[in-house]
N, C-alpha and C. Protein backbone atom coordinates (compact mmCIF):
# COMPACT_ATOMS: atom_id res chain seq x y z
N UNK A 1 0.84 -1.15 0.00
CA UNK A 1 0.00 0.00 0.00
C UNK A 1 0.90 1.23 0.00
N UNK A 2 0.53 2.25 -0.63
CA UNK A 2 1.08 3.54 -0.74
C UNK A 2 -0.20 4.75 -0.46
N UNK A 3 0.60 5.83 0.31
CA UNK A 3 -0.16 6.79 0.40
C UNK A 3 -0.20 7.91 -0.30
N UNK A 4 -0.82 8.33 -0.45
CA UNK A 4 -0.47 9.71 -1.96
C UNK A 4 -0.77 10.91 -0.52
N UNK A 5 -0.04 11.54 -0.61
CA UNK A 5 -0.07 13.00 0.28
C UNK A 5 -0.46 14.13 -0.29
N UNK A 6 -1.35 14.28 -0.58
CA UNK A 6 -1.85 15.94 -1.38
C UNK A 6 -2.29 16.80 -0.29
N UNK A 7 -2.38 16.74 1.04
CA UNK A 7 -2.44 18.33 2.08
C UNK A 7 -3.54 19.37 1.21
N UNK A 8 -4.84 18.23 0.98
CA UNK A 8 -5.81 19.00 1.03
C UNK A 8 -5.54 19.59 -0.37
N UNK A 9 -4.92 19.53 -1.84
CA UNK A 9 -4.75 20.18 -2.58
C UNK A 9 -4.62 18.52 -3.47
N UNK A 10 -5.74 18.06 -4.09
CA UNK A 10 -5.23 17.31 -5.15
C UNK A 10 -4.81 17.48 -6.27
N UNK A 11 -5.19 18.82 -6.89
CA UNK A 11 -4.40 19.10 -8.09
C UNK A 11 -2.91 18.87 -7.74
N UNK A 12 -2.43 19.04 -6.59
CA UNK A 12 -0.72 18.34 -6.78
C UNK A 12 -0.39 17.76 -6.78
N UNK A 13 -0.88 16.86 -7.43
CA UNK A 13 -0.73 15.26 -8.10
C UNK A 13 -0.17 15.72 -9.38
N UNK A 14 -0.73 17.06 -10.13
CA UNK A 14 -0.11 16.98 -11.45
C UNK A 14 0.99 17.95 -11.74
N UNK A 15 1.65 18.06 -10.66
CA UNK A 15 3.19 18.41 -10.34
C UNK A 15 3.80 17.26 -10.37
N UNK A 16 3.62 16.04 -10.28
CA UNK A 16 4.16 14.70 -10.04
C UNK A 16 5.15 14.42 -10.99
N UNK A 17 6.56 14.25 -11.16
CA UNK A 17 7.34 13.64 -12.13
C UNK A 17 6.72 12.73 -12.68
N UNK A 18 7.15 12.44 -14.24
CA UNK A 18 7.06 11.04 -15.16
C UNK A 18 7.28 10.09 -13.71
N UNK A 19 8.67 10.18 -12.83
CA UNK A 19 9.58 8.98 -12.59
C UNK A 19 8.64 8.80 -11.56
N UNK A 20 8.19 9.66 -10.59
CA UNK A 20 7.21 9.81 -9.70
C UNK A 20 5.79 9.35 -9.80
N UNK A 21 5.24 9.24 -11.02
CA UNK A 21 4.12 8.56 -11.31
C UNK A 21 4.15 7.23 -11.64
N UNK A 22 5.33 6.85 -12.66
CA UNK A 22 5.75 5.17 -12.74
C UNK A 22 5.99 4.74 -11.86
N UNK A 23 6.27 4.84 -10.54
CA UNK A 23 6.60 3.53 -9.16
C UNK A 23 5.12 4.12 -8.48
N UNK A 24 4.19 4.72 -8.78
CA UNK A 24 2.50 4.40 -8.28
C UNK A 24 2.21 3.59 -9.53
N UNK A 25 2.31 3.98 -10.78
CA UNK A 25 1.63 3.26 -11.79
C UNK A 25 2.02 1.61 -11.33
N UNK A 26 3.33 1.55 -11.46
CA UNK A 26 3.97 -0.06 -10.71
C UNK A 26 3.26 -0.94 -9.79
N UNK A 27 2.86 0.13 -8.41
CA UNK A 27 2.23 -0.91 -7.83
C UNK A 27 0.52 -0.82 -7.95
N UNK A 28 -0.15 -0.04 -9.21
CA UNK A 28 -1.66 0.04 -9.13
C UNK A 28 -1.47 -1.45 -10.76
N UNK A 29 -0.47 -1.18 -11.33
CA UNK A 29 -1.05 -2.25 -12.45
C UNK A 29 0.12 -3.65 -12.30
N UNK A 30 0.17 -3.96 -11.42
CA UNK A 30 1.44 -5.19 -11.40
C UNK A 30 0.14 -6.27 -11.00
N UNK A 31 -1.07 -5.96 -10.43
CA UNK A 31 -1.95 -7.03 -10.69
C UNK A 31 -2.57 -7.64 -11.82
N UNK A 32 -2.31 -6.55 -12.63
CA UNK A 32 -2.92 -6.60 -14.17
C UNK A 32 -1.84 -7.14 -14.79
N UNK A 33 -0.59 -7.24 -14.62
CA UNK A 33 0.88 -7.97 -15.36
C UNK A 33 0.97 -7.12 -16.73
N UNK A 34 0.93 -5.78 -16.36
CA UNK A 34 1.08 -4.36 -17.12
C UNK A 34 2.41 -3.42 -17.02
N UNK A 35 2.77 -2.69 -17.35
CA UNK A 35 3.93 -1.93 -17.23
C UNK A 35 3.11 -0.88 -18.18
N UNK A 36 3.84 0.46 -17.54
CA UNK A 36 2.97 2.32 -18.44
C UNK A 36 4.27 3.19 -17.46
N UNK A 37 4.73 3.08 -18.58
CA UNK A 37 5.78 4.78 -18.39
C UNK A 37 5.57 5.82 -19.35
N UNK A 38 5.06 7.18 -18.54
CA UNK A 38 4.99 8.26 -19.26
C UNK A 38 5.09 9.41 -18.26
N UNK A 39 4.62 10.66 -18.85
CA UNK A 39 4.71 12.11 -18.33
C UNK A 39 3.32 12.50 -17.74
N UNK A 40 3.30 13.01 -16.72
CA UNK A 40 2.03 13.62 -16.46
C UNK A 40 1.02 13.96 -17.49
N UNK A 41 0.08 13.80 -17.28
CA UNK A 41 -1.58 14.23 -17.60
C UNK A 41 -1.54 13.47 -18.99
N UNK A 42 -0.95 12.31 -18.23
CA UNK A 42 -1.60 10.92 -20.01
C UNK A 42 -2.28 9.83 -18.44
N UNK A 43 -3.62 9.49 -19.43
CA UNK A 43 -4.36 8.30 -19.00
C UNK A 43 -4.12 7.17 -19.62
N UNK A 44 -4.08 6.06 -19.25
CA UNK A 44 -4.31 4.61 -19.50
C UNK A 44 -5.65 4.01 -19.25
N UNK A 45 -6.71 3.48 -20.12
CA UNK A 45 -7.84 3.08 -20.21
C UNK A 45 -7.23 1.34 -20.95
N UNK A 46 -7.51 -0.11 -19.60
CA UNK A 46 -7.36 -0.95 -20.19
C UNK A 46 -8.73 -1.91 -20.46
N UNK A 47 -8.66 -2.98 -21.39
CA UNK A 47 -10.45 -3.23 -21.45
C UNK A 47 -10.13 -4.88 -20.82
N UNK A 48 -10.80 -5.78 -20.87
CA UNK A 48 -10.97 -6.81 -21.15
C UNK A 48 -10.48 -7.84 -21.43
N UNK A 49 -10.72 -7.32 -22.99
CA UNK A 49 -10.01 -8.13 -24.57
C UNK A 49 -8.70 -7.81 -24.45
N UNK A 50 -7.92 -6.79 -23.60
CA UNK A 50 -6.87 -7.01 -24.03
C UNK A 50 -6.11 -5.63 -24.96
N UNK A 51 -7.49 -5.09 -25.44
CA UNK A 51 -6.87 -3.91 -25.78
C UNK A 51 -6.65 -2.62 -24.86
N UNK A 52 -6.26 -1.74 -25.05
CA UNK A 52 -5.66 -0.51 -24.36
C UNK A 52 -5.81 0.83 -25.37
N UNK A 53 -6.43 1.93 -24.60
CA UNK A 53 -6.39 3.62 -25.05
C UNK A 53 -5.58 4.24 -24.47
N UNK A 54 -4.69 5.05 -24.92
CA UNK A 54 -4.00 5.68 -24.30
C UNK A 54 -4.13 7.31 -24.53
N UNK A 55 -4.55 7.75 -23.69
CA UNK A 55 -4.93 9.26 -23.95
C UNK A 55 -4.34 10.52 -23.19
N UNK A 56 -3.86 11.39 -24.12
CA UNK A 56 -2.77 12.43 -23.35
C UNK A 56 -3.50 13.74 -23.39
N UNK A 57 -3.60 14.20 -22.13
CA UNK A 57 -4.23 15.36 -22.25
C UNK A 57 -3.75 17.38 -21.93
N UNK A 58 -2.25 16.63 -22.17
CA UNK A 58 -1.32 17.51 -22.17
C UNK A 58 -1.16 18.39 -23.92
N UNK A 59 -0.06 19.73 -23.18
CA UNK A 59 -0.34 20.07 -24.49
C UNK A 59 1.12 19.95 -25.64
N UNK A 60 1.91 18.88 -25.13
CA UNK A 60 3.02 18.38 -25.91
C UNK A 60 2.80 17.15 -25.97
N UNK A 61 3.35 16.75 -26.82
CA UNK A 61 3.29 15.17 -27.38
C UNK A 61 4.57 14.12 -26.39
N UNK A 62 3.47 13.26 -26.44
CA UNK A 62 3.62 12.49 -25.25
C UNK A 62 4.70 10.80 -25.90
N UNK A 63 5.93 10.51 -24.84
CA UNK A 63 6.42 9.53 -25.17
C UNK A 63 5.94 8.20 -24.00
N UNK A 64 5.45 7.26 -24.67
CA UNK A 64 5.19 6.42 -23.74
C UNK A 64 5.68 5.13 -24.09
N UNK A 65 5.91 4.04 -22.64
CA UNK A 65 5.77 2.90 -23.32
C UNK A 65 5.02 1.94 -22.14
N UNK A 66 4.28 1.15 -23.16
CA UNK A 66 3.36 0.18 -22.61
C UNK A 66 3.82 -1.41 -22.58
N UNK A 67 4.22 -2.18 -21.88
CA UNK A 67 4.25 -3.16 -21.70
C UNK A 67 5.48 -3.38 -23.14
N UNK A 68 6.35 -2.61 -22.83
CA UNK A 68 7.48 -2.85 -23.10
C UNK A 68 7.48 -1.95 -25.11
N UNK A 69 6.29 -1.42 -25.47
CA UNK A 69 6.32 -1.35 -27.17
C UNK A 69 6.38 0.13 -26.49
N UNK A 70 7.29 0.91 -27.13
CA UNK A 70 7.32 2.12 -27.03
C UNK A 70 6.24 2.90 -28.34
N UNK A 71 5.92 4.18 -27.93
CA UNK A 71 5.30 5.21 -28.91
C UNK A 71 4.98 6.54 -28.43
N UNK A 72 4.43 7.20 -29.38
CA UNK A 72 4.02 8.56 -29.05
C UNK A 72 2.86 8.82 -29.23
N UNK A 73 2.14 9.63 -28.56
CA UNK A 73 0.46 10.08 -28.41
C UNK A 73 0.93 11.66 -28.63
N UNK A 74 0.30 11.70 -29.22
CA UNK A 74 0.11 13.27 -29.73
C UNK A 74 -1.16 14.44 -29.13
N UNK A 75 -0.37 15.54 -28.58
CA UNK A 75 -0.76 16.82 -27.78
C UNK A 75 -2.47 16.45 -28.07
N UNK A 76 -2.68 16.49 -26.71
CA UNK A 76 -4.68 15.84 -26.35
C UNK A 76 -5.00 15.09 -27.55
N UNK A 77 -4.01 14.42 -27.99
CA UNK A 77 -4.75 13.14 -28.70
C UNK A 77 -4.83 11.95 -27.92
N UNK A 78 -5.04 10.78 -28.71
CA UNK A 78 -4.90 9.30 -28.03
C UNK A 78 -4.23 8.47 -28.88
N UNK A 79 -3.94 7.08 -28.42
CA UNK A 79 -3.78 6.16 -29.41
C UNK A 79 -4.48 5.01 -28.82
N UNK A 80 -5.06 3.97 -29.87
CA UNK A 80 -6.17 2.94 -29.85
C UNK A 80 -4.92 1.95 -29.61
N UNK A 81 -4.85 0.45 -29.04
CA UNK A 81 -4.48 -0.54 -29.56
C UNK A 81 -5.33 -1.80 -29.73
N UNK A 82 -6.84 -1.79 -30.10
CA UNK A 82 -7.50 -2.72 -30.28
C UNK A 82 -7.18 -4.03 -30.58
N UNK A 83 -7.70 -5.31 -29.92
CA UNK A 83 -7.20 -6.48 -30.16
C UNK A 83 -8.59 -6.88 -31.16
């Protein structure tokens, strides 16, 4: 278990480093047998089947990598990986 400390201010969560968000991302998806490294204000949406959205809602283009395939999501775009 981890505690997230925001002192009454959750928007400062999105002060959070990339490096700072990957060891929470680590222990919220290691049940899922997932790996997601990226930069603040990108979401991960996983389904089911197996596929994954990845959506950045920043306003630079985003480098990520998912379960080891690296790519880029582009400024408040997304990328699909439908199975």
């Amino acid at each position: 278990m981890r505690i997230l400390r925001v002192n009454g201010d959750p928007k400062s969560l999105l002060g959070l480093s990339g490096q700072d968000l990957d060891s929470i991302r680590a222990l919220m998806l290691k049940p899922l047998n997932t790996t997601f490294h990226g930069p603040n204000e990108v979401g991960l949406y996983l389904f089911a089947d197996g596929s994954s959205v990845v959506e950045n809602f920043g306003a630079q283009e985003a480098a990520i990598e998912l379960n080891g395939a690296a790519f880029k999501v582009p400024a408040r775009g997304w990328v699909a990986r439908w199975k």
